[in-house]
PDB file of N, CA and C in Angstrom:
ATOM      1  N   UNK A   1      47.722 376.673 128.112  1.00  0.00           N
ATOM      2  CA  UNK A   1      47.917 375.304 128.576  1.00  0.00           C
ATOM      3  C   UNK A   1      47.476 374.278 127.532  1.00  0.00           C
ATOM      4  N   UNK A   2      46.449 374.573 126.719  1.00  0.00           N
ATOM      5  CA  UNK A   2      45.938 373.594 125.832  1.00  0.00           C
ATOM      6  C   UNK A   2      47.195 373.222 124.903  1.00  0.00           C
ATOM      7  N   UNK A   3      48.007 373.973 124.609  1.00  0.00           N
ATOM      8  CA  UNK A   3      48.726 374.084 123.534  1.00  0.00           C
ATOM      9  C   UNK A   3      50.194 373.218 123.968  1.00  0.00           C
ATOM     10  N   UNK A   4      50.808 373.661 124.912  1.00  0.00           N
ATOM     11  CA  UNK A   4      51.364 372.712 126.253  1.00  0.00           C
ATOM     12  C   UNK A   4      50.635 370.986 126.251  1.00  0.00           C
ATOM     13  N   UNK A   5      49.587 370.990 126.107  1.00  0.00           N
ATOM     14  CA  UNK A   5      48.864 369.418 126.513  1.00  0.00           C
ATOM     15  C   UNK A   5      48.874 368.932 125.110  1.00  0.00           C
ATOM     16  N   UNK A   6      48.498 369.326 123.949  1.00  0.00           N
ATOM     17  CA  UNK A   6      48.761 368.480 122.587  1.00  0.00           C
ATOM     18  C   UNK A   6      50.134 368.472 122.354  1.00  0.00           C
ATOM     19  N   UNK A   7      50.841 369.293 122.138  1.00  0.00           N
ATOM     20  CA  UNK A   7      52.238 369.182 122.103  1.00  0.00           C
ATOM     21  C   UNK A   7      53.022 368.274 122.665  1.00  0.00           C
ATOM     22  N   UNK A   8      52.925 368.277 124.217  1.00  0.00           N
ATOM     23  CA  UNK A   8      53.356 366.847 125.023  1.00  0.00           C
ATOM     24  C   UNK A   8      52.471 365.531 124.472  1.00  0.00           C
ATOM     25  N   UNK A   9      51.052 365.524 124.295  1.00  0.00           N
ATOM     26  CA  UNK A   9      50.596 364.760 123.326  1.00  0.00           C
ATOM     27  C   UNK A   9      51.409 363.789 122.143  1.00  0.00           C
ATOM     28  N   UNK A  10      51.594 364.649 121.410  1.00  0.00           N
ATOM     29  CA  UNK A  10      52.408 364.640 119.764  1.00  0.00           C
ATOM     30  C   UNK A  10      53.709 364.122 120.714  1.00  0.00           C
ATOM     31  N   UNK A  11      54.181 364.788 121.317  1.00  0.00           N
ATOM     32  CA  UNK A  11      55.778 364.170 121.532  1.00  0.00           C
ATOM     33  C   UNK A  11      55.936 363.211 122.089  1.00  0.00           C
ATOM     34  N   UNK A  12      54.850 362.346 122.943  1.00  0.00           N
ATOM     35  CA  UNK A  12      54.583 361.026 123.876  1.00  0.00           C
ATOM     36  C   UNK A  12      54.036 360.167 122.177  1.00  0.00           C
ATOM     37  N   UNK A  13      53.208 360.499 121.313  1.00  0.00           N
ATOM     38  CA  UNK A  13      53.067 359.856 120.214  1.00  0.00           C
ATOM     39  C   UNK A  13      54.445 359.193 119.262  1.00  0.00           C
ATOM     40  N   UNK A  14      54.654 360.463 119.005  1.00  0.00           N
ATOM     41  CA  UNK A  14      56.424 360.661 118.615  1.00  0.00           C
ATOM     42  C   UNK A  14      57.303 359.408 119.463  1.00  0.00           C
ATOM     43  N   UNK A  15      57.736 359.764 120.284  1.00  0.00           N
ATOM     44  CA  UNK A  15      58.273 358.540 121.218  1.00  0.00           C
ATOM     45  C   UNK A  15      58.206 357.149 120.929  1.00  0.00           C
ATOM     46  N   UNK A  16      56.373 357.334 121.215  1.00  0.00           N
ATOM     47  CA  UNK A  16      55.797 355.800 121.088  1.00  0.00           C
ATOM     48  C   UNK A  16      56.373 355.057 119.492  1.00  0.00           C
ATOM     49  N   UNK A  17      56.072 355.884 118.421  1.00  0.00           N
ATOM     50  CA  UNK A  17      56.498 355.689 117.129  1.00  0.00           C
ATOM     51  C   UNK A  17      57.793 355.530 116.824  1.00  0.00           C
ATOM     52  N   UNK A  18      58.407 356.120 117.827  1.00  0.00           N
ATOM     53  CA  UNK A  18      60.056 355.915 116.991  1.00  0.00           C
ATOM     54  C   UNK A  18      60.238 354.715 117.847  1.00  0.00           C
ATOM     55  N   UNK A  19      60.021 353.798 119.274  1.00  0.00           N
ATOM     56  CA  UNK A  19      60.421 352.843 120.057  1.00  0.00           C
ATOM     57  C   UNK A  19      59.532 351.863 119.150  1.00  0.00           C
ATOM     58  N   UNK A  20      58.592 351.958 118.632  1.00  0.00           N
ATOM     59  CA  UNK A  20      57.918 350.691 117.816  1.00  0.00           C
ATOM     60  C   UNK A  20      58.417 350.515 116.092  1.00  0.00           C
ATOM     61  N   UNK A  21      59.163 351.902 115.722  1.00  0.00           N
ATOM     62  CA  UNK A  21      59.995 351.385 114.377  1.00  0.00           C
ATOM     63  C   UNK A  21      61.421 350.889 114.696  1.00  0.00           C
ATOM     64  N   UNK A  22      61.989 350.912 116.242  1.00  0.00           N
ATOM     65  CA  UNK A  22      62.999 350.357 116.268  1.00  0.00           C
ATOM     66  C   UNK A  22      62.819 349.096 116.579  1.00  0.00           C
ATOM     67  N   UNK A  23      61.598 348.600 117.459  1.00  0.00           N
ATOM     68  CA  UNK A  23      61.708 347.239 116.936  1.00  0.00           C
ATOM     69  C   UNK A  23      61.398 346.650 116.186  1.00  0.00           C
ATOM     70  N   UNK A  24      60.796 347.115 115.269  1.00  0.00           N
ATOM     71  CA  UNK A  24      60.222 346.736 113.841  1.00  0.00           C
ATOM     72  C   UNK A  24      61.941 346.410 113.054  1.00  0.00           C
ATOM     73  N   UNK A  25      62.181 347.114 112.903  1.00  0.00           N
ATOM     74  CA  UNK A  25      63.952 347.458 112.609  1.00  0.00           C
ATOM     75  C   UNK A  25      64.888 346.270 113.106  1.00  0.00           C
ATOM     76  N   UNK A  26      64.908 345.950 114.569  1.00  0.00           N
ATOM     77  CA  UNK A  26      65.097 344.876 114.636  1.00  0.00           C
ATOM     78  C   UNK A  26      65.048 343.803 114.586  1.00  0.00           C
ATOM     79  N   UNK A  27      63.498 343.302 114.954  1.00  0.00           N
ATOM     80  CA  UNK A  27      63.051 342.044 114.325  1.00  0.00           C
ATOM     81  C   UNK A  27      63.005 341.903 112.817  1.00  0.00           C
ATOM     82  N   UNK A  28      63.396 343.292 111.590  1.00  0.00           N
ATOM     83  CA  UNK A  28      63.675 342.554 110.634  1.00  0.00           C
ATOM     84  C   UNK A  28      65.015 342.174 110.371  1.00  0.00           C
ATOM     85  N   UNK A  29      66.049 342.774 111.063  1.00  0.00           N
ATOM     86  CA  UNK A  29      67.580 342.267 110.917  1.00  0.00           C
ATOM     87  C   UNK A  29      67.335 340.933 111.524  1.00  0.00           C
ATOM     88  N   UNK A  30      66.645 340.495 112.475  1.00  0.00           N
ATOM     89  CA  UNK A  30      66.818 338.832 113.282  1.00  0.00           C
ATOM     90  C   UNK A  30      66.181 338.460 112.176  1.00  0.00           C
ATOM     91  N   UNK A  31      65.319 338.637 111.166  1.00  0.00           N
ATOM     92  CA  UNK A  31      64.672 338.060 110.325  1.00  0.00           C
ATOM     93  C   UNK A  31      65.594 337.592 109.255  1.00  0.00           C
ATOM     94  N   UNK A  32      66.195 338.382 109.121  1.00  0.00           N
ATOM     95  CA  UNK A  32      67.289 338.665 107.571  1.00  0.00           C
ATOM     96  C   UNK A  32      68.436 337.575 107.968  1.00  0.00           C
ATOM     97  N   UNK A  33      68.827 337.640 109.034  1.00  0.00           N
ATOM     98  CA  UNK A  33      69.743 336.861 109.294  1.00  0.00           C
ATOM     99  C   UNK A  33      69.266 335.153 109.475  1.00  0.00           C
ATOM    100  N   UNK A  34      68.338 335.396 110.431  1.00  0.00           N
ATOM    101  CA  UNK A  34      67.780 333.897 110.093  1.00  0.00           C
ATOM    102  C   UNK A  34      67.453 333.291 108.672  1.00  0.00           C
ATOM    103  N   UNK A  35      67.099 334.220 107.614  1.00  0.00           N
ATOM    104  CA  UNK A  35      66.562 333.808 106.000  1.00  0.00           C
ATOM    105  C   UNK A  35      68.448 333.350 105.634  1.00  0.00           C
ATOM    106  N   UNK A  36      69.370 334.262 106.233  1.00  0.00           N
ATOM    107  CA  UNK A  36      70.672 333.522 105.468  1.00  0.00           C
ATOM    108  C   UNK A  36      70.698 333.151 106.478  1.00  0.00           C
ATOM    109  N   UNK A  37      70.970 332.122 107.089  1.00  0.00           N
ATOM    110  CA  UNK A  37      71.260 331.069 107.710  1.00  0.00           C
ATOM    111  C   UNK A  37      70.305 330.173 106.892  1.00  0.00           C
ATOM    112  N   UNK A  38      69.219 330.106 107.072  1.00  0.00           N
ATOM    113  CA  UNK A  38      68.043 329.070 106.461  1.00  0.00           C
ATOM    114  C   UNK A  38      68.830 328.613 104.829  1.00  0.00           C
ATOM    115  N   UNK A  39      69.250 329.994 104.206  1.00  0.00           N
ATOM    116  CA  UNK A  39      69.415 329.369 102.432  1.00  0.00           C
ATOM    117  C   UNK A  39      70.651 329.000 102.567  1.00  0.00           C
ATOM    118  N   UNK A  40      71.793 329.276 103.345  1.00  0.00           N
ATOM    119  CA  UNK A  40      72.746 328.513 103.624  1.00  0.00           C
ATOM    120  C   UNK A  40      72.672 327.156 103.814  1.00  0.00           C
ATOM    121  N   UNK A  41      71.865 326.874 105.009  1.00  0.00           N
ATOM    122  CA  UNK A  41      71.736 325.528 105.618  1.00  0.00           C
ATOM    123  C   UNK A  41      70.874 324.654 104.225  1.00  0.00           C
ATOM    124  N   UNK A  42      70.025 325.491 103.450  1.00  0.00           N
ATOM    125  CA  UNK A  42      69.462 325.134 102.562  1.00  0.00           C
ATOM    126  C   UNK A  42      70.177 324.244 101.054  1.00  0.00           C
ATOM    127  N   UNK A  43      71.132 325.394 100.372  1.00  0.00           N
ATOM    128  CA  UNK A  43      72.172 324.973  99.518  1.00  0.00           C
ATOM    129  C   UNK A  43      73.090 323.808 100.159  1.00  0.00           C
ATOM    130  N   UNK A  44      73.322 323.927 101.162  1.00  0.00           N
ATOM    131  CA  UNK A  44      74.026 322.672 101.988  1.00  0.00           C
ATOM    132  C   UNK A  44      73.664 321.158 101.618  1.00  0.00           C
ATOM    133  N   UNK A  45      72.289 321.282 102.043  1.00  0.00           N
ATOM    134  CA  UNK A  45      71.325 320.060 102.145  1.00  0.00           C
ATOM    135  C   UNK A  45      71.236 320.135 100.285  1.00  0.00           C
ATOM    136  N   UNK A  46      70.590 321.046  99.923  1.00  0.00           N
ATOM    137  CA  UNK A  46      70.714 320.159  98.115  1.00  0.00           C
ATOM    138  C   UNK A  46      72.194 319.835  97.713  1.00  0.00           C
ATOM    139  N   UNK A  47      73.208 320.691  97.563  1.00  0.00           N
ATOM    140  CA  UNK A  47      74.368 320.162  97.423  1.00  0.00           C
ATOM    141  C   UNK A  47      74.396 318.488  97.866  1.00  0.00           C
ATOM    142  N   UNK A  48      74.012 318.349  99.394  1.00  0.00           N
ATOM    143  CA  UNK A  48      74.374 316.987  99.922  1.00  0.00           C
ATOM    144  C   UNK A  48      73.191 316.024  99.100  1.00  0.00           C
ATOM    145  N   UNK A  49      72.131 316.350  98.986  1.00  0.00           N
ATOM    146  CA  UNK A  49      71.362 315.585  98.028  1.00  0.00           C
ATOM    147  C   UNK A  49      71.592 314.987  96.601  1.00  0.00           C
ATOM    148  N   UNK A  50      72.019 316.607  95.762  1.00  0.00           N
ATOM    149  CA  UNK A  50      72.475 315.979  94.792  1.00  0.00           C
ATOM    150  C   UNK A  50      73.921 314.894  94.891  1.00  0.00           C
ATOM    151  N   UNK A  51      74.617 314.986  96.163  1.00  0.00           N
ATOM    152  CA  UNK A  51      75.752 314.067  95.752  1.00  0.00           C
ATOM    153  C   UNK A  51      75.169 312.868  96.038  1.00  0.00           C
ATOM    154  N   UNK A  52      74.291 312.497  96.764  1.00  0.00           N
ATOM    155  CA  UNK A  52      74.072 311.381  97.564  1.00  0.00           C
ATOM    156  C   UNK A  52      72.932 310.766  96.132  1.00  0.00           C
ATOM    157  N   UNK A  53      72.621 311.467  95.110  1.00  0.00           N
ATOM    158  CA  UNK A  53      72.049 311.037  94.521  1.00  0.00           C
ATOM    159  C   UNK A  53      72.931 310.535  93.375  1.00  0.00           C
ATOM    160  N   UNK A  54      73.431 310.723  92.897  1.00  0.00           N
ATOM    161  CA  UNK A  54      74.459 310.777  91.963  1.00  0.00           C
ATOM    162  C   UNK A  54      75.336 309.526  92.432  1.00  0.00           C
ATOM    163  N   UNK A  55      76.019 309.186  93.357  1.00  0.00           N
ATOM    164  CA  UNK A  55      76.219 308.245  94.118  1.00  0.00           C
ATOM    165  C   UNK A  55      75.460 306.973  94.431  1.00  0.00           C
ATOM    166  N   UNK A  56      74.072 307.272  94.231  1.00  0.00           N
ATOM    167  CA  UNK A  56      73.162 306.055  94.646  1.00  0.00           C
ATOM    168  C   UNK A  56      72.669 305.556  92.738  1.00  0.00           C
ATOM    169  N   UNK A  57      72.847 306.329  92.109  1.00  0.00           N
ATOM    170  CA  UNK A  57      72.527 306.190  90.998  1.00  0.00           C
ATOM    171  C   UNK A  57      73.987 305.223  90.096  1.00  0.00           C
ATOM    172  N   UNK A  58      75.137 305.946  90.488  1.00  0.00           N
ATOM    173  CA  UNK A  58      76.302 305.167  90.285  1.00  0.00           C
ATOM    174  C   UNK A  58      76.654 303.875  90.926  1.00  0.00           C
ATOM    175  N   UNK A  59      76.302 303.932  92.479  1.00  0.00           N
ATOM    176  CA  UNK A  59      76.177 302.284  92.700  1.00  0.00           C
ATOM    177  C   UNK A  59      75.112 301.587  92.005  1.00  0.00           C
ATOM    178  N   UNK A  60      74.227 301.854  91.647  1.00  0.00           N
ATOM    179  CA  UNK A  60      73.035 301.459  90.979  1.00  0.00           C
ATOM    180  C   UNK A  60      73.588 300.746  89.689  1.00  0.00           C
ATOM    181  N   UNK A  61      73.948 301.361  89.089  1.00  0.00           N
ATOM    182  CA  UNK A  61      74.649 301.018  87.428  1.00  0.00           C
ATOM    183  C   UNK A  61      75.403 300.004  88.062  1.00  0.00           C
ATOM    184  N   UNK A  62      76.300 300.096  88.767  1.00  0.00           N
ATOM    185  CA  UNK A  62      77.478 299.241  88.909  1.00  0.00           C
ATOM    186  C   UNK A  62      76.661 297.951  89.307  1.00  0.00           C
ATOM    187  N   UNK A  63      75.537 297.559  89.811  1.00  0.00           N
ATOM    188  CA  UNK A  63      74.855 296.501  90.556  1.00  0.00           C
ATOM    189  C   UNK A  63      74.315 296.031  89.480  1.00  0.00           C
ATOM    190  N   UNK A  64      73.763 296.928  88.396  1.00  0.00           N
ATOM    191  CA  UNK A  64      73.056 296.103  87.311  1.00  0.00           C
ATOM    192  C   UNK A  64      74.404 295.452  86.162  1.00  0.00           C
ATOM    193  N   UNK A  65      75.149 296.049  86.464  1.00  0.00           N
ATOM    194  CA  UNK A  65      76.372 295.312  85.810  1.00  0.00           C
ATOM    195  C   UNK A  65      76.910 294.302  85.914  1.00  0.00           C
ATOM    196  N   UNK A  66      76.881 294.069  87.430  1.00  0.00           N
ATOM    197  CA  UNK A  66      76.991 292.609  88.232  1.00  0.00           C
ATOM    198  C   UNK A  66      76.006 291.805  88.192  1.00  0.00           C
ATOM    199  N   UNK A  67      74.644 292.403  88.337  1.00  0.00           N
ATOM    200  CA  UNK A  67      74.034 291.326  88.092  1.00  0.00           C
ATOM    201  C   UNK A  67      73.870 290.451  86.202  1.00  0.00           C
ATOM    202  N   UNK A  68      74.525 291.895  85.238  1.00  0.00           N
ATOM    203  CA  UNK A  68      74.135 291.363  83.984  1.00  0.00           C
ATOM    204  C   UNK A  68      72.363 291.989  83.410  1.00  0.00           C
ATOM    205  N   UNK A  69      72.184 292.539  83.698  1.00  0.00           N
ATOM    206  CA  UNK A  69      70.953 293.011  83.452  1.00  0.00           C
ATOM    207  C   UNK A  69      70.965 294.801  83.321  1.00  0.00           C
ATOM    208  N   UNK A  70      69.770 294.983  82.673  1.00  0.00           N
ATOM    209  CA  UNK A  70      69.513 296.431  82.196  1.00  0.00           C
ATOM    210  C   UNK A  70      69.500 297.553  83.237  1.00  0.00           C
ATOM    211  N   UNK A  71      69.737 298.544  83.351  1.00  0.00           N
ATOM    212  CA  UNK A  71      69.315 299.360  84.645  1.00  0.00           C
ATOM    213  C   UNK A  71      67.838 299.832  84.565  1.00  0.00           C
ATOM    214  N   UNK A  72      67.245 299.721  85.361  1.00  0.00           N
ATOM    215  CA  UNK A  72      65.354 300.171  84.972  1.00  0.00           C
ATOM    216  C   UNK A  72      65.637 301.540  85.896  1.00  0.00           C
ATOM    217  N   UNK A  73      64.744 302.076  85.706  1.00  0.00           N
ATOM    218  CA  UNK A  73      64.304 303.308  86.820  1.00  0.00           C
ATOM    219  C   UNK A  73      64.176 303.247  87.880  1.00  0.00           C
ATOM    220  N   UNK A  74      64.390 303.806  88.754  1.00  0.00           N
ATOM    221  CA  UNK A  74      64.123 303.938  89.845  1.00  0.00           C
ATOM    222  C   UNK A  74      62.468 303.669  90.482  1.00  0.00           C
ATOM    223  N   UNK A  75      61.724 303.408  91.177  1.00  0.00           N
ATOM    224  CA  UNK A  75      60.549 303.702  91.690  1.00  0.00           C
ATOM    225  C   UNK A  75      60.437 304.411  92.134  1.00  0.00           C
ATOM    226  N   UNK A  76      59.796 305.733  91.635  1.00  0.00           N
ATOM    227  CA  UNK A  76      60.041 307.164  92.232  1.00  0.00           C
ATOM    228  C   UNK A  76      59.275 307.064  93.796  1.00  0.00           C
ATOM    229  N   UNK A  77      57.810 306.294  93.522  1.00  0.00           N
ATOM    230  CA  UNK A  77      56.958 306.230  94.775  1.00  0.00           C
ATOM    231  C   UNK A  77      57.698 305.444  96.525  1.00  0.00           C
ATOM    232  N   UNK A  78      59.095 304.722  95.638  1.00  0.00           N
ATOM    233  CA  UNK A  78      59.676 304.076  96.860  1.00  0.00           C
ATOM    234  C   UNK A  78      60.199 304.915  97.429  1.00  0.00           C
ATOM    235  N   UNK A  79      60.718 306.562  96.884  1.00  0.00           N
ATOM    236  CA  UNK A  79      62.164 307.109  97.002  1.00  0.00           C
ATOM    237  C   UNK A  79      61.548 308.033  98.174  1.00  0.00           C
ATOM    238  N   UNK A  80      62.642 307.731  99.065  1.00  0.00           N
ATOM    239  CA  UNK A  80      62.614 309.093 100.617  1.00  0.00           C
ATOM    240  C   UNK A  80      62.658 310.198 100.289  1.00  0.00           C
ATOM    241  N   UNK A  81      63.520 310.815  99.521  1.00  0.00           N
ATOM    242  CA  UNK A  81      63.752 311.832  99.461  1.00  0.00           C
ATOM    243  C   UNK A  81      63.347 312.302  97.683  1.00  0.00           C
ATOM    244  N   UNK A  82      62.964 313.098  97.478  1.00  0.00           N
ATOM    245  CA  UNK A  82      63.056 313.923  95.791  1.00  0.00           C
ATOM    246  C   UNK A  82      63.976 314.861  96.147  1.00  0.00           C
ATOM    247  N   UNK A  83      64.383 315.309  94.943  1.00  0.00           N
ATOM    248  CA  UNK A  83      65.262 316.393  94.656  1.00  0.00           C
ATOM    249  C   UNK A  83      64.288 317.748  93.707  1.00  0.00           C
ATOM    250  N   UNK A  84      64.553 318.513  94.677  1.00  0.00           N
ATOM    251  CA  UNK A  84      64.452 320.160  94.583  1.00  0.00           C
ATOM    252  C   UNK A  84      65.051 321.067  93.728  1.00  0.00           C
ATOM    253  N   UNK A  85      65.932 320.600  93.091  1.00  0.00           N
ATOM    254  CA  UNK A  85      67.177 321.388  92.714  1.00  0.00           C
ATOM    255  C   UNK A  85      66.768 320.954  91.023  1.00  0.00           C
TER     256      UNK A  85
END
């Protein structure tokens, strides 16, 4: 009987181990998928940054043109957003 009682032992262990690497298994596929979604949504947003910058920099020129004057820099400390990229 002893031999009967570790055995069922080991195989209730067994069990326990293979139901806790399958969710291990799964929560890293929900993981993986959420990381591409995230660098997707990520490249999105710099893409949209850099245009919106590039754009604010080109109306920029065009304003110091109208007014006749030099273009200065930007004030970085005013700016909402920095760029990452």
């Amino acid at each position: 009987m002893d031999g009967d009682a570790a055995a069922e032992m080991l195989e209730r262990r067994w069990f326990a181990a293979f139901k806790a690497a399958s969710g291990a298994r799964a929560e890293c596929e929900a993981l993986i998928e959420a990381m591409i979604t995230a660098e997707a949504a990520w490249a999105e947003a710099r893409d949209r940054l850099a245009n919106l910058e590039s754009l604010r920099d080109a109306l920029g020129e065009e304003l110091a043109e109208l007014d006749g004057r030099p273009l200065s820099a930007p004030d970085v400390s005013r700016r909402a957003v920095c760029s990452a990229a």
